[in-house]
Protein backbone atom coordinates (compact mmCIF):
# COMPACT_ATOMS: atom_id res chain seq x y z
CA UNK A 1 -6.05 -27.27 30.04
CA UNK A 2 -8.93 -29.87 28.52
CA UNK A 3 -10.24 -29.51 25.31
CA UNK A 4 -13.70 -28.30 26.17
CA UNK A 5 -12.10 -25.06 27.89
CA UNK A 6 -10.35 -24.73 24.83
CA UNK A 7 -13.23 -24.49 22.60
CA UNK A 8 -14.87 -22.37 24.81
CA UNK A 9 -12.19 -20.02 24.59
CA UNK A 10 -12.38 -20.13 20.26
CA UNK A 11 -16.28 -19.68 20.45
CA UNK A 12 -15.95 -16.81 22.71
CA UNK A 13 -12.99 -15.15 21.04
CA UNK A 14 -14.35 -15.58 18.00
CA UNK A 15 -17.61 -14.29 18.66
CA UNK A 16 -15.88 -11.05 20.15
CA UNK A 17 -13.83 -10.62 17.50
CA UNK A 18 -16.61 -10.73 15.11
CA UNK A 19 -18.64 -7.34 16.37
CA UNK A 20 -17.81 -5.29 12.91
CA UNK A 21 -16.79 -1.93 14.22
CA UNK A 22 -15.51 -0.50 10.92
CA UNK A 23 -18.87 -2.02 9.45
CA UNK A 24 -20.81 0.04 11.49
CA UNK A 25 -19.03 3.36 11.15
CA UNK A 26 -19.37 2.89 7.68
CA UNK A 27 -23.26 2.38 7.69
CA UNK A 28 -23.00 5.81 10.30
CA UNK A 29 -21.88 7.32 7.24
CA UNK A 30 -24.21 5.50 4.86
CA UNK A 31 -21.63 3.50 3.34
CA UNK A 32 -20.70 0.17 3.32
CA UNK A 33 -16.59 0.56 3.76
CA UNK A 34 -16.30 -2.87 2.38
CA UNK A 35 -16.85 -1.70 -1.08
CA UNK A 36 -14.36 0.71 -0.97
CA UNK A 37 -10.12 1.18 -1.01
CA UNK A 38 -8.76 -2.16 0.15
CA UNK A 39 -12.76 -3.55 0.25
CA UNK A 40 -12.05 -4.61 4.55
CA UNK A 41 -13.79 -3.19 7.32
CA UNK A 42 -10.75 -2.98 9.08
CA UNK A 43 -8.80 0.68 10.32
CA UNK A 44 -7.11 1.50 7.99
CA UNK A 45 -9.87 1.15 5.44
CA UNK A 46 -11.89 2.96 7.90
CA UNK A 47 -9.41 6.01 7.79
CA UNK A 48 -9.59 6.11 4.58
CA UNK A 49 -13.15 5.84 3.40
CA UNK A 50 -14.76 7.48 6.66
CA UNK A 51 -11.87 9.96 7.90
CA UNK A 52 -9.83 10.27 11.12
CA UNK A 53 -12.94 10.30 13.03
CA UNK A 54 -14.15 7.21 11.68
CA UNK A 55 -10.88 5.58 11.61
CA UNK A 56 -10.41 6.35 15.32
CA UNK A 57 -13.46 5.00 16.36
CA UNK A 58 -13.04 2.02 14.36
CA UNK A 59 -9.77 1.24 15.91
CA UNK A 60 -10.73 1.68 19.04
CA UNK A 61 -13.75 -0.69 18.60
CA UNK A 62 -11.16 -3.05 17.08
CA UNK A 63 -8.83 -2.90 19.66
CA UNK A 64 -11.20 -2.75 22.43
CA UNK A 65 -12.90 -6.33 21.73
CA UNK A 66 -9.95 -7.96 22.58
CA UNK A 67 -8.33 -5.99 25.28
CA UNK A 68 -11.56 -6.02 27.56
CA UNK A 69 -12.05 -9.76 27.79
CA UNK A 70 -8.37 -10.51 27.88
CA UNK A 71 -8.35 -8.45 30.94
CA UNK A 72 -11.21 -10.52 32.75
CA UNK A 73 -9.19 -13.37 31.62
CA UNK A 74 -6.03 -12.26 32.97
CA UNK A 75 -7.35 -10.60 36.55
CA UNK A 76 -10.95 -12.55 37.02
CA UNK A 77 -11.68 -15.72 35.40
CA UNK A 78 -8.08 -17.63 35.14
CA UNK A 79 -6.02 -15.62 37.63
CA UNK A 80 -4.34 -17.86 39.34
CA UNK A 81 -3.99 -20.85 36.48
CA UNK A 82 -0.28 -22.10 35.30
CA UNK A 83 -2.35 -22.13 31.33
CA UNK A 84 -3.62 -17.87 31.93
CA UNK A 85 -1.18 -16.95 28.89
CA UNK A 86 -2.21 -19.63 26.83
CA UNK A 87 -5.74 -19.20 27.18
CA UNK A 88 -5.31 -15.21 26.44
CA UNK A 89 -3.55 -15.81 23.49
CA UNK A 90 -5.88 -18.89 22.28
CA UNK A 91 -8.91 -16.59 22.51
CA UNK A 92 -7.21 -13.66 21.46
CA UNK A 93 -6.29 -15.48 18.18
CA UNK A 94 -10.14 -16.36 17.79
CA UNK A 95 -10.75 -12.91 18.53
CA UNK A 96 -8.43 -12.25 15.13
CA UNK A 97 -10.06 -14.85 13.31
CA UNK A 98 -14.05 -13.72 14.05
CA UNK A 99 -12.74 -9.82 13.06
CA UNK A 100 -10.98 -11.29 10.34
CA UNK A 101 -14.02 -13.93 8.99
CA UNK A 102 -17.05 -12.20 10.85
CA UNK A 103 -19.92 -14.68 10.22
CA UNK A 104 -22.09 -11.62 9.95
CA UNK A 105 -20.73 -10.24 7.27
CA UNK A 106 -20.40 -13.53 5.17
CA UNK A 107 -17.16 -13.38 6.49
CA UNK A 108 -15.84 -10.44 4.67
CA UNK A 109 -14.16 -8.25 7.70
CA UNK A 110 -10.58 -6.54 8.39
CA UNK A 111 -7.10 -7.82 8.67
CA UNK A 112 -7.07 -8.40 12.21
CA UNK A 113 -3.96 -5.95 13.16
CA UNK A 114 -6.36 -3.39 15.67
CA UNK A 115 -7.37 -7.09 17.42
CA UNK A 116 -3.82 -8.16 17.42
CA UNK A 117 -2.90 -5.20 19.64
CA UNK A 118 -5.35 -5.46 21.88
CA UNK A 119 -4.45 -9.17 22.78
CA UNK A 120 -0.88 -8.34 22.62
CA UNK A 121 -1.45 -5.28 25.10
CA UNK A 122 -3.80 -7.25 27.91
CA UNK A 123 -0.81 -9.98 27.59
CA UNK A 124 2.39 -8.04 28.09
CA UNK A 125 1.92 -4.40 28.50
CA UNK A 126 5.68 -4.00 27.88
CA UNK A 127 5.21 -4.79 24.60
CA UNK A 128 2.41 -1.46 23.98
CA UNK A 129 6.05 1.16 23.80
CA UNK A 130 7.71 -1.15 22.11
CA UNK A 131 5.41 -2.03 19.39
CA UNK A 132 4.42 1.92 19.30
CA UNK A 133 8.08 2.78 18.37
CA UNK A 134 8.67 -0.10 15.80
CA UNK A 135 5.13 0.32 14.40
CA UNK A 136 5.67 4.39 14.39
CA UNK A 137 9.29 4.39 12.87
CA UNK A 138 8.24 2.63 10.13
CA UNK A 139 5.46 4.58 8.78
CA UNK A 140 7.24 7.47 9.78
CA UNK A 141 10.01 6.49 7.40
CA UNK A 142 8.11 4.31 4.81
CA UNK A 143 4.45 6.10 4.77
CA UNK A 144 3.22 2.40 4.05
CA UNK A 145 0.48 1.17 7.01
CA UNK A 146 1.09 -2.26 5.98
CA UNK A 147 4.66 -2.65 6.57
CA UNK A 148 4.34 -1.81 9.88
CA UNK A 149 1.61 -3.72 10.72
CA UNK A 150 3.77 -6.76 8.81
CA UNK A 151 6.80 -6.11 11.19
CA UNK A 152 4.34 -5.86 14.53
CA UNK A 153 3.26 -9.49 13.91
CA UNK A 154 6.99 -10.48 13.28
CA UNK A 155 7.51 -9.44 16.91
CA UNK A 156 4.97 -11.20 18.76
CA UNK A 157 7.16 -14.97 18.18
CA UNK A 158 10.18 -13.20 19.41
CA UNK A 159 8.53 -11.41 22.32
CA UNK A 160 7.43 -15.15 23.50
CA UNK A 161 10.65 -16.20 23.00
CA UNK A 162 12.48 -13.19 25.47
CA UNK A 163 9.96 -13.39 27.79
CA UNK A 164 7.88 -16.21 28.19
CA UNK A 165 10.49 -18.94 28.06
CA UNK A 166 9.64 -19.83 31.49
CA UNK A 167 6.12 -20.49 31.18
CA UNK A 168 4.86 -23.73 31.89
CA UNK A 169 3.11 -23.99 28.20
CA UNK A 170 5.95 -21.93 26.48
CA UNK A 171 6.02 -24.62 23.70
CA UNK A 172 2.20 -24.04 23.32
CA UNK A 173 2.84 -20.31 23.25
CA UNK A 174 5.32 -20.28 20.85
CA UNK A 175 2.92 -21.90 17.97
CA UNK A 176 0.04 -19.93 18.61
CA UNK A 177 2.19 -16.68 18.59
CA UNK A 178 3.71 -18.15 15.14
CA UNK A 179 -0.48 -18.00 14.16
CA UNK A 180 -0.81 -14.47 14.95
CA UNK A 181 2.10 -13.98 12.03
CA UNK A 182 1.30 -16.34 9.57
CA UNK A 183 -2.53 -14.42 10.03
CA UNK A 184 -1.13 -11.16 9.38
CA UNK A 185 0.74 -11.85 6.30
CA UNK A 186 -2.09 -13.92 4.58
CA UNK A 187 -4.29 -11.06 5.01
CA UNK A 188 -1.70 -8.61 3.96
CA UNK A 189 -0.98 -10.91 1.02
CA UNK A 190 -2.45 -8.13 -1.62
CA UNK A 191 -0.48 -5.04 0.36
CA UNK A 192 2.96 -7.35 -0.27
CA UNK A 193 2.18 -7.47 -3.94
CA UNK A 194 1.73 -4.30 -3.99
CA UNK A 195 4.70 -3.19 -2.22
CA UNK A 196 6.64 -5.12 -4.61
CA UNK A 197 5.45 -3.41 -7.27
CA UNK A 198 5.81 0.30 -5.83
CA UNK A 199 2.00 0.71 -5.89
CA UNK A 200 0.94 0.14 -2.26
CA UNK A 201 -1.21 3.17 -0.92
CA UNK A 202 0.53 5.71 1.69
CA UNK A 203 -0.60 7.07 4.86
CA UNK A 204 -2.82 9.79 4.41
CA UNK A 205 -4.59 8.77 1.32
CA UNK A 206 -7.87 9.16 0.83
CA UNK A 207 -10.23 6.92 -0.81
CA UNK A 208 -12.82 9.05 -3.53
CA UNK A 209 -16.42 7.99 -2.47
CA UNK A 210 -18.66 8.01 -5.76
CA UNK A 211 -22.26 7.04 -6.90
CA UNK A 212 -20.59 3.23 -7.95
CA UNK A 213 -18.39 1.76 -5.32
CA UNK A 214 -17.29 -0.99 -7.86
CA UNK A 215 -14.77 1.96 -8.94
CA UNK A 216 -12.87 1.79 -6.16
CA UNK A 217 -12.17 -1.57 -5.99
């Protein structure tokens, strides 16, 4: 795997990644979500700005920008190459970064989790169950969106670990999966705070849209 095919992969990824879903729904509903609740365009923002509609859309926007390419990637463009895993998960991680940094948006965009399942689903699709049940019991018991989302990018490492340890780049794998992580909680940085202090925002909260968005910052 050369270096050129590498950057390739980053540009690409990262120019996926960067089509802002959540930004768009917003402007659908003549807002700009950014300047509301957690100020990201991501879902759960989205949810909570725009509604379930909204939010639903914007996920599936999210997770839809990485699943689609990943999947020529996987069955089209490297099928039968010993570095196909390592390329998903190189552009995938772009893919987190553009959504993340969106040069569009002066790179102000989500937290990358919607992304992060999409690569993780066109990668292993035996993670999708397990990820739904860890992710689900969780905010089931907890009501907090951002601990799950925390504990979903804790998997990924491990998942590599289980069940790509024969892989001819596993070491490769391993320390791009560790990216995915390290991602997740720098972006959830704020939500840990929070849930330190008791004063991170439950599921099902709804964000009050006034005349100043400034308020809800």
């Amino acid at each position: 795997m050369n270096v050129w095919l590498v950057i390739c992969l980053i540009i690409a990824g990262y120019l996926f990644g960067s089509i802002p879903f959540g930004y768009i729904v917003g402007k659908f509903n003549h807002i700009d979500i950014r300047n509301y609740g957690s100020g990201n365009s991501g879902t759960t923002n989205a949810f909570r700005t725009v509604g379930r509609v909204g939010g639903i859309i914007t996920f599936l926007g999210d997770y839809l920008k990485a699943l689609i390419p990943i999947l020529l990637i996987r069955y089209v463009i490297f099928k039968d190459e010993p570095y196909m895993h390592l390329a998903i998960f190189i552009f995938g991680f772009a893919c987190v970064l553009g959504h993340n940094f969106p040069v569009w948006l002066k790179f102000k965009g989500g937290k990358g989790i919607a992304v992060t399942v999409g690569v993780c689903s066109g990668f292993d699709y035996f993670i999708i169950p397990v990820g739904i049940v860890l992710f689900g019991a969780i905010v089931l018991i907890t009501k907090y969106v951002s601990l799950g989302s925390l504990l979903i990018s804790l998997v990924i490492p491990f998942w590599i670990i289980f069940r790509m340890n024969t892989d001819a780049y596993y070491p490769w794998l391993i320390a791009v999966s560790c990216l995915y992580t390290i991602s997740a909680f720098i972006m959830h940085r704020k939500n840990i705070k929070r849930l330190i202090r008791g004063e991170e925002n439950k599921i099902g909260q709804r964000v009050k849209i006034d005349k100043d968005p400034k308020e809800n910052n």
